[in-house]
Protein backbone atom coordinates (compact mmCIF):
# COMPACT_ATOMS: atom_id res chain seq x y z
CA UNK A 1 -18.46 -30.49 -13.17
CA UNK A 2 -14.84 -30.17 -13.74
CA UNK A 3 -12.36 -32.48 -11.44
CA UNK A 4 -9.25 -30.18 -11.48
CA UNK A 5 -11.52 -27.56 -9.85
CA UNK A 6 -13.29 -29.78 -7.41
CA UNK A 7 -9.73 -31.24 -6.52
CA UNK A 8 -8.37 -27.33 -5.99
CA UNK A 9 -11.63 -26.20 -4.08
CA UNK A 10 -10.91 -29.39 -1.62
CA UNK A 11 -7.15 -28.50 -1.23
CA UNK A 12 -7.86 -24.64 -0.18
CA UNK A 13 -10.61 -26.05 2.46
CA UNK A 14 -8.12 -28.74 3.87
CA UNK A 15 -5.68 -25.96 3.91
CA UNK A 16 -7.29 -23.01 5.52
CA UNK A 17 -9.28 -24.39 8.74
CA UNK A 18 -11.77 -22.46 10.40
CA UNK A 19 -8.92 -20.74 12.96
CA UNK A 20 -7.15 -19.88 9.49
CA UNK A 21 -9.59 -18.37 8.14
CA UNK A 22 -10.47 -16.19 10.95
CA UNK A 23 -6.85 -15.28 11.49
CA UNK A 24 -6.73 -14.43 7.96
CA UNK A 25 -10.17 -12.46 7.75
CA UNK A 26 -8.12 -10.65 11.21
CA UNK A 27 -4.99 -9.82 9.40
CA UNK A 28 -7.41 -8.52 6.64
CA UNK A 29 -9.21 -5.94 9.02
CA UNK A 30 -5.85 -4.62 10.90
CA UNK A 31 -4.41 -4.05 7.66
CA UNK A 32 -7.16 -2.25 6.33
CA UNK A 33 -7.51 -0.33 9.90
CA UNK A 34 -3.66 0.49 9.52
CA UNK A 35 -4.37 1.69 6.43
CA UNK A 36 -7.05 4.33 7.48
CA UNK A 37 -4.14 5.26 9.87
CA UNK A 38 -1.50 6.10 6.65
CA UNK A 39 -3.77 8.29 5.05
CA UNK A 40 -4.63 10.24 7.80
CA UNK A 41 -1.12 10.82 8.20
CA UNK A 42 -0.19 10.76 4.35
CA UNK A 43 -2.44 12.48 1.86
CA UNK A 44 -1.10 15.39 0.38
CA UNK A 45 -3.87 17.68 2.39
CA UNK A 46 -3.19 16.61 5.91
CA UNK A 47 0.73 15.66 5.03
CA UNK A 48 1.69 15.46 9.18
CA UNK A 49 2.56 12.21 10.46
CA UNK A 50 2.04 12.80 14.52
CA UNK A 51 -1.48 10.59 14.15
CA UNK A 52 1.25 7.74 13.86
CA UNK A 53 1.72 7.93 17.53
CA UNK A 54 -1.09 5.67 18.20
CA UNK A 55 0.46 2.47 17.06
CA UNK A 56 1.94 2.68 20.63
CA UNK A 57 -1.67 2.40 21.76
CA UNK A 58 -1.94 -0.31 19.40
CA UNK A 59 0.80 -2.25 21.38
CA UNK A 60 -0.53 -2.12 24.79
CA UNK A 61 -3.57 -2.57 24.40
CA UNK A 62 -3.55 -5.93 24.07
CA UNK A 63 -0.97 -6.42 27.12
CA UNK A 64 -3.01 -6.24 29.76
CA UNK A 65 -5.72 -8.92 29.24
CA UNK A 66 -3.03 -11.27 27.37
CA UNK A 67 -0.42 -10.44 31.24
CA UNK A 68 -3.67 -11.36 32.86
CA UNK A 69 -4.44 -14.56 31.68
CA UNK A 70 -1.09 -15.78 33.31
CA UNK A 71 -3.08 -14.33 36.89
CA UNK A 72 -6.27 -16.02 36.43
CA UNK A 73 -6.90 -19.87 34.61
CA UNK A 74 -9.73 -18.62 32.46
CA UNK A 75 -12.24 -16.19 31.23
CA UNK A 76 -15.10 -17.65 33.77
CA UNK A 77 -18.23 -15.85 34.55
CA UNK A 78 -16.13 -15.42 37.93
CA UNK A 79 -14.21 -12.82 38.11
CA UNK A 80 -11.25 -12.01 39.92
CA UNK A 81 -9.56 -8.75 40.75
CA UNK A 82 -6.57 -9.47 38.23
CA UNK A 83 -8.91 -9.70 35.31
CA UNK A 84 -11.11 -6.17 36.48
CA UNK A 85 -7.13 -4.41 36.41
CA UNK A 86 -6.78 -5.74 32.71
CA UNK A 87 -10.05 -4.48 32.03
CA UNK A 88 -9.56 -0.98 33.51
CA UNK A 89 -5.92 -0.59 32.49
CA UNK A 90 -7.20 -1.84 28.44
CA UNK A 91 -9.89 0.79 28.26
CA UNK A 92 -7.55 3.46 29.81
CA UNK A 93 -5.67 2.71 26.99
CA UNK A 94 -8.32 2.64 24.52
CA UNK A 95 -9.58 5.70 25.61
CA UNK A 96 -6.14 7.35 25.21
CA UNK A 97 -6.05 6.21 21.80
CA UNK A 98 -9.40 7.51 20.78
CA UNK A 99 -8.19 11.17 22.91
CA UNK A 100 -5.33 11.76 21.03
CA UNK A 101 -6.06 12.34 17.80
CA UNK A 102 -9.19 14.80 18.87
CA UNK A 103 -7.05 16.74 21.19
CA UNK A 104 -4.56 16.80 18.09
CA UNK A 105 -6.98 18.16 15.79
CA UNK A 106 -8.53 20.42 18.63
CA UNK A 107 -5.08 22.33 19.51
CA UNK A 108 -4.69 22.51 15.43
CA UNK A 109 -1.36 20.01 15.27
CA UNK A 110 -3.45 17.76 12.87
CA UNK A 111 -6.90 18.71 10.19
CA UNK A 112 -10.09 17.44 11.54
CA UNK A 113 -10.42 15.06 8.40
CA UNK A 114 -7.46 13.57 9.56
CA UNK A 115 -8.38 12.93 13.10
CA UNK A 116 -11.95 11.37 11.44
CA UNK A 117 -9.24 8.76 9.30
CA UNK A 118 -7.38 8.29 12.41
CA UNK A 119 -10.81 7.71 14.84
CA UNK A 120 -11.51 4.92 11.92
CA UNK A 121 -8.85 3.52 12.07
CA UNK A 122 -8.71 2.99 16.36
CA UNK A 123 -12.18 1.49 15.47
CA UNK A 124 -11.09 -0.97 13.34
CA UNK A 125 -7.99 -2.19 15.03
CA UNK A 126 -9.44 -2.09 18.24
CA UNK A 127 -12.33 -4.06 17.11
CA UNK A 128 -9.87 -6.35 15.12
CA UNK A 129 -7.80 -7.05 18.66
CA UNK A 130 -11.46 -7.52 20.29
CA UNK A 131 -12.13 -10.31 17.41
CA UNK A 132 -8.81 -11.91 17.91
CA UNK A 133 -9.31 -12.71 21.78
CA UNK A 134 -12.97 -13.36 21.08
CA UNK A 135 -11.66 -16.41 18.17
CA UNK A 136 -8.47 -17.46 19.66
CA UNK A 137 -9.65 -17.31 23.60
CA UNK A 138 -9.16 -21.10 24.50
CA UNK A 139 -7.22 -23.25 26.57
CA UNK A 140 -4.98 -24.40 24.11
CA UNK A 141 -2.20 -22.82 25.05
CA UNK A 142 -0.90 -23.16 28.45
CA UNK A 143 0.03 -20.46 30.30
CA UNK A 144 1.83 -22.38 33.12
CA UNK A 145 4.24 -24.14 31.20
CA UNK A 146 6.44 -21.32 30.56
């Protein structure tokens, strides 16, 4: 057994704590979801970049549920009206993001195979946001003090 590498293998676990980690393994997936995004917008085939337009989709869907955690203290089995209008208003949004591209592709602005690269790529970003609430939804930060 060597003791450099034991040493090393003990620094990177003291460094990278289980939040870390999962924040990393996050910034992993939207990268690789914004990814699928450039080449449905950038290979030489489908060469049109109007798939791009759902990074704005990107951005608000997260709003809602993050503007309703200010309404509500937490993410009880109780509901409450404020969370059920971040709920709606996030799979409006969702939705909206998955539409696009197909009515794109449908009305012949984008190919098909593009609107498959960009349908992967809601899928994993979406799923990515989904993951980061699901890790980082604790009462460590506090809303109120603000």
């Amino acid at each position: 057994m060597n003791i450099g590498t034991d040493k090393k293998e003990k620094f990177i676990d003291g460094f990278l704590s289980a939040k870390s980690r999962k924040l990393v393994s996050l910034a992993f997936a939207a990268a690789i979801g914004i990814t699928f995004l450039v080449l449905g917008c950038a290979l030489p085939q489908f060469n049109n970049w109007w798939p791009l337009f759902v990074l704005f989709f990107y951005i608000l869907a997260p709003l809602p549920i993050t503007l309703s955690k200010r309404c509500m203290n937490s993410f009880d089995s109780t509901s409450s009206a404020c969370l059920e209008i971040a709920i709606f208003l996030t799979t409006g949004v969702v939705v909206s993001s998955m539409g696009l591209p197909i009515v794109l592709a449908h009305v012949s602005v984008i190919q098909w195979g593009a609107c498959g690269l960009v349908l992967a790529a809601n899928t994993v970003v979406f799923l990515t946001i989904l993951g980061y609430f699901y890790v980082f939804d604790n009462d460590d930060l506090d809303y109120s003090m603000w």
